[in-house]
Structure formats: C-alpha cells, structure tokens
C-alpha atoms as a PDB file:
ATOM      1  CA  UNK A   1    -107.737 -38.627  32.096  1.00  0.00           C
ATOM      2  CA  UNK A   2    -105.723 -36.979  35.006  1.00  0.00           C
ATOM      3  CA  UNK A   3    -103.342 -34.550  33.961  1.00  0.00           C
ATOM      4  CA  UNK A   4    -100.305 -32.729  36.221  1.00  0.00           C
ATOM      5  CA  UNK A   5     -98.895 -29.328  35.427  1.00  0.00           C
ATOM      6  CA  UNK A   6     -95.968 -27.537  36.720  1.00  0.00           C
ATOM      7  CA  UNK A   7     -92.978 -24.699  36.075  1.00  0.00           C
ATOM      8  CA  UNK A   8     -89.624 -25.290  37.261  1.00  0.00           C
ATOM      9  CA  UNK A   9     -86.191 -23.673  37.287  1.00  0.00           C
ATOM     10  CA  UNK A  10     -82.990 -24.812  38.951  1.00  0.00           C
ATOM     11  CA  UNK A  11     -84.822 -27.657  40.620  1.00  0.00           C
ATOM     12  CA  UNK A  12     -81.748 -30.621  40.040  1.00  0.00           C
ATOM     13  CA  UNK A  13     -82.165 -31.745  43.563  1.00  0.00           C
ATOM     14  CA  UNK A  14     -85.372 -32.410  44.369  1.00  0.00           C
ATOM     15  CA  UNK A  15     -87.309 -32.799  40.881  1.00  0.00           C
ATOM     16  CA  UNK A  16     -86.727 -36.679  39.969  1.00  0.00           C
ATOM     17  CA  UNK A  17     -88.213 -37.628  43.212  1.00  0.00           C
ATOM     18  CA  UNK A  18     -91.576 -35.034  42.739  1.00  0.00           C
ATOM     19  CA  UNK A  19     -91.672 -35.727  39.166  1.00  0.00           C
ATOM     20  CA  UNK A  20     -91.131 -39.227  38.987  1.00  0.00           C
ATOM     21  CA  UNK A  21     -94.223 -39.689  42.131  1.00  0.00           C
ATOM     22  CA  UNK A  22     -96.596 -37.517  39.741  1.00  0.00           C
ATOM     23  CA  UNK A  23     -95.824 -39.830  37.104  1.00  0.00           C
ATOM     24  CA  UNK A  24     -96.892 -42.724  38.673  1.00  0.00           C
ATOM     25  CA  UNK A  25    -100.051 -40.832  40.291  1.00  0.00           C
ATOM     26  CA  UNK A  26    -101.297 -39.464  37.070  1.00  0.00           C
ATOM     27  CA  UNK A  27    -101.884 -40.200  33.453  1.00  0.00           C
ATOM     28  CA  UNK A  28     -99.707 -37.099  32.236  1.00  0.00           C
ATOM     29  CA  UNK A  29     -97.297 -34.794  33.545  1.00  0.00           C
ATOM     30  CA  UNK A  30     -96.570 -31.697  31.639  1.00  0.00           C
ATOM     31  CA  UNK A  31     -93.401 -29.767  32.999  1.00  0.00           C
ATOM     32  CA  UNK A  32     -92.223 -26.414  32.080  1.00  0.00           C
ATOM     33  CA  UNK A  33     -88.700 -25.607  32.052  1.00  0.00           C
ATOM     34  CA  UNK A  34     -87.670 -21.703  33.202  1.00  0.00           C
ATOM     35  CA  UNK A  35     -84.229 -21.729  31.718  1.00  0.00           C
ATOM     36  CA  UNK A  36     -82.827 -24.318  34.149  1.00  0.00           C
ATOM     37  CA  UNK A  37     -78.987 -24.662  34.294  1.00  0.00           C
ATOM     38  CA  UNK A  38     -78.457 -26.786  36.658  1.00  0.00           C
ATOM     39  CA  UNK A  39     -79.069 -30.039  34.568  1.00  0.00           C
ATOM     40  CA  UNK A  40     -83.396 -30.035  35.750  1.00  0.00           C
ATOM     41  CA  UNK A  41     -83.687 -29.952  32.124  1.00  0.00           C
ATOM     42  CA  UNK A  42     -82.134 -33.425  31.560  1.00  0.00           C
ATOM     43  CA  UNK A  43     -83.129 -34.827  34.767  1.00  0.00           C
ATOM     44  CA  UNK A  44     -86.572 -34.498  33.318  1.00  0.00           C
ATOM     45  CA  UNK A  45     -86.218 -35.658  29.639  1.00  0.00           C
ATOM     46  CA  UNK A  46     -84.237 -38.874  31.588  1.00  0.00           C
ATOM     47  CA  UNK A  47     -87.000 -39.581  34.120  1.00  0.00           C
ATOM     48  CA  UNK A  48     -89.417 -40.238  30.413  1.00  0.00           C
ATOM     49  CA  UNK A  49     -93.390 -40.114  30.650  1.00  0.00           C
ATOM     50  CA  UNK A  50     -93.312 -36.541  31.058  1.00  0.00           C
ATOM     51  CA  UNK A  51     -93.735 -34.063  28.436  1.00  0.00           C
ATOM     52  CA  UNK A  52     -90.702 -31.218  28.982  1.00  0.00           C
ATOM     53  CA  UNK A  53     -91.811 -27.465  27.917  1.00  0.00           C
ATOM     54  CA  UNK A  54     -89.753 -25.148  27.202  1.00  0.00           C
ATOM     55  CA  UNK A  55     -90.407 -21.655  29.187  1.00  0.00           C
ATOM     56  CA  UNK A  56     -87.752 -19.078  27.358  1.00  0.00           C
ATOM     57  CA  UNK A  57     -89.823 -16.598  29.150  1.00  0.00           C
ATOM     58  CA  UNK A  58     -87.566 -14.547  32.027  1.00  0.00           C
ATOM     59  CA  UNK A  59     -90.685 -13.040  33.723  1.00  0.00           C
ATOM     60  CA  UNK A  60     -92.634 -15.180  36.183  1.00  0.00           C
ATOM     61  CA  UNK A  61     -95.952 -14.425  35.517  1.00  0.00           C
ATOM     62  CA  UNK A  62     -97.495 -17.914  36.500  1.00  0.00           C
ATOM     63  CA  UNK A  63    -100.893 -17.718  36.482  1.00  0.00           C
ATOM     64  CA  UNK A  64    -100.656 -17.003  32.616  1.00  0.00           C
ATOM     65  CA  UNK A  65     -98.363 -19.820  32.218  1.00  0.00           C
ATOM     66  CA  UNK A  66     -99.902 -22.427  34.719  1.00  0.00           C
ATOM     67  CA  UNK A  67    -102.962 -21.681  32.471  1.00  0.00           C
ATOM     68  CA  UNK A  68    -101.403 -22.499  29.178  1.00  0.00           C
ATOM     69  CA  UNK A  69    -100.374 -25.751  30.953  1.00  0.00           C
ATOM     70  CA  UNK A  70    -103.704 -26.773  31.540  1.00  0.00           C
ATOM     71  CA  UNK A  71    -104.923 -25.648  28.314  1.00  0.00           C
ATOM     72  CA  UNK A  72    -102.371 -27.532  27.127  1.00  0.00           C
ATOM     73  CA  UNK A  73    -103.371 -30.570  29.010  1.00  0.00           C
ATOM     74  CA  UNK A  74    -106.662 -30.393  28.213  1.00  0.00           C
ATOM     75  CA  UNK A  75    -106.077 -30.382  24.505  1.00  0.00           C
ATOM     76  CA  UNK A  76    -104.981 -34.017  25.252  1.00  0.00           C
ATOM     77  CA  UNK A  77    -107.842 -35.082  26.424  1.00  0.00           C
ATOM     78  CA  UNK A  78    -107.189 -34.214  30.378  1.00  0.00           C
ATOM     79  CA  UNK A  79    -110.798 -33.904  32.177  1.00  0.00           C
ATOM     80  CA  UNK A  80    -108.650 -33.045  35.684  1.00  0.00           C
ATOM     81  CA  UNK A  81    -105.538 -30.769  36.136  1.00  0.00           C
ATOM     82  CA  UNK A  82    -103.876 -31.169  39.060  1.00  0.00           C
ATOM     83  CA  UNK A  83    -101.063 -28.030  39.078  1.00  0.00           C
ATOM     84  CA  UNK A  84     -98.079 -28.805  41.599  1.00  0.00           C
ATOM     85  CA  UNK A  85     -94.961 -27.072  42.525  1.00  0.00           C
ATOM     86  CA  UNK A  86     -91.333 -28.905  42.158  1.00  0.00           C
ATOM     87  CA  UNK A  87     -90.908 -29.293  46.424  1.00  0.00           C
ATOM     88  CA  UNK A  88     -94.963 -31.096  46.360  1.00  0.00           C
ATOM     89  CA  UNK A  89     -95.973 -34.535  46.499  1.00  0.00           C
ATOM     90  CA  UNK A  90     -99.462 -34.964  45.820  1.00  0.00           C
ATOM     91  CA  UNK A  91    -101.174 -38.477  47.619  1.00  0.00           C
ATOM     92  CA  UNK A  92    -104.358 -40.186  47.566  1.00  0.00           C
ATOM     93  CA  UNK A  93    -106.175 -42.456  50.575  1.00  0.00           C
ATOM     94  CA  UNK A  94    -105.879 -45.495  50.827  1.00  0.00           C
ATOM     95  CA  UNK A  95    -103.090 -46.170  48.954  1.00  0.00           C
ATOM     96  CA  UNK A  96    -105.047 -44.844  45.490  1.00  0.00           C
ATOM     97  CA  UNK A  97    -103.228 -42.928  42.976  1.00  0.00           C
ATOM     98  CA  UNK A  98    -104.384 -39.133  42.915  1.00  0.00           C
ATOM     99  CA  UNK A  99    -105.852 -40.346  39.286  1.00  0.00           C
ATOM    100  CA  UNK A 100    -108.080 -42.589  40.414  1.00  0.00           C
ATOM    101  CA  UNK A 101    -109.802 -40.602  42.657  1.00  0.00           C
ATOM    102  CA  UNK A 102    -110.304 -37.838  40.561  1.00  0.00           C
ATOM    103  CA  UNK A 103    -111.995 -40.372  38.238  1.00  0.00           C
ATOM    104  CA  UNK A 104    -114.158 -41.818  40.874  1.00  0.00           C
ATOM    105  CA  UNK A 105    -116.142 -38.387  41.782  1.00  0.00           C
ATOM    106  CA  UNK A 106    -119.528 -38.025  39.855  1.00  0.00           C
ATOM    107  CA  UNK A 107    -119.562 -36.243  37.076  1.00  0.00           C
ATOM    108  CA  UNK A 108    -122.073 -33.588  38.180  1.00  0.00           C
ATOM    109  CA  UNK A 109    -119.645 -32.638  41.112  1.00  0.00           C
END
C-alpha cells in the first residue's frame, strides 16, 4: 500500500485540488491540520478518503511531525510514504497513478 502524508494550515484555496489528486494517486492520504481557520479543516473532512489529523501544536517543527505521519501510515499497513506539501501535485508516467509505480519497483530496491 501507498500512503501520502502532509501538514497544512490556512490552505482553503488550493487544498481540494492537491488533496483530492493525492487521493486518487494513492491508497491513503493522511492530512494534518495546523489550526486552520480558514475553513481547510472542512474542505478536507468534505473532500472524504482522507484521514484529517488534528495538529493543536503552534510550533512547526516538521520533521518530528512529518515523521509521526508516516509512522502513522505505516501502522496501516503503508509499505511507501510519499510526504507532499499543500501547493504539490505528485504524477506518475504514462498516465500511472504514483501508487502503482511505487508497487511495481522490486522489492530489494
């Protein structure tokens, strides 16, 4: 399984377009919310396949929390993480989702 990870805050105008792509390029997207109040929050819970975090936390220490993401994701079962920022849009050749790529390379890569 492919899994996505991110942290957002304040992202309203540009985060149902990313989001929605990674959900249809992965198996699971994993979002964390950074106190968003400009309505991200609900943009996200609306867009559904996409398990919304919250992040209380005011500090921005992302490599702490990018790794709990993946941790996270790999508790479900998630043999890739593929971290992305709100203003990304990740794409595969050939018309492939990002997923099944990932899947395709050999295991002792």
């Amino acid at each position: 399984m492919v899994a996505a990870v991110a942290m957002v805050k304040d992202e309203a105008d540009i985060i149902a377009t990313t989001v929605g792509w990674m959900t249809r390029q992965v198996d699971l997207v994993i979002v964390a919310d950074n106190r968003s109040t400009d309505g991200t929050r609900d943009i996200l819970e609306a867009l559904g396949g996409v398990q919304v975090i919250d992040d209380p936390e005011v500090g921005y220490y992302q490599s702490q929390k990018m790794t709990n993401l993946a941790r996270r994701a790999m508790e479900q079962g998630a043999d890739w993480v593929v971290p992305f920022d709100a203003d990304e849009m990740h794409l595969a050749c050939n018309g492939m989702r990002v997923a099944d790529v990932l899947n395709d390379i050999p295991d002792n890569v």
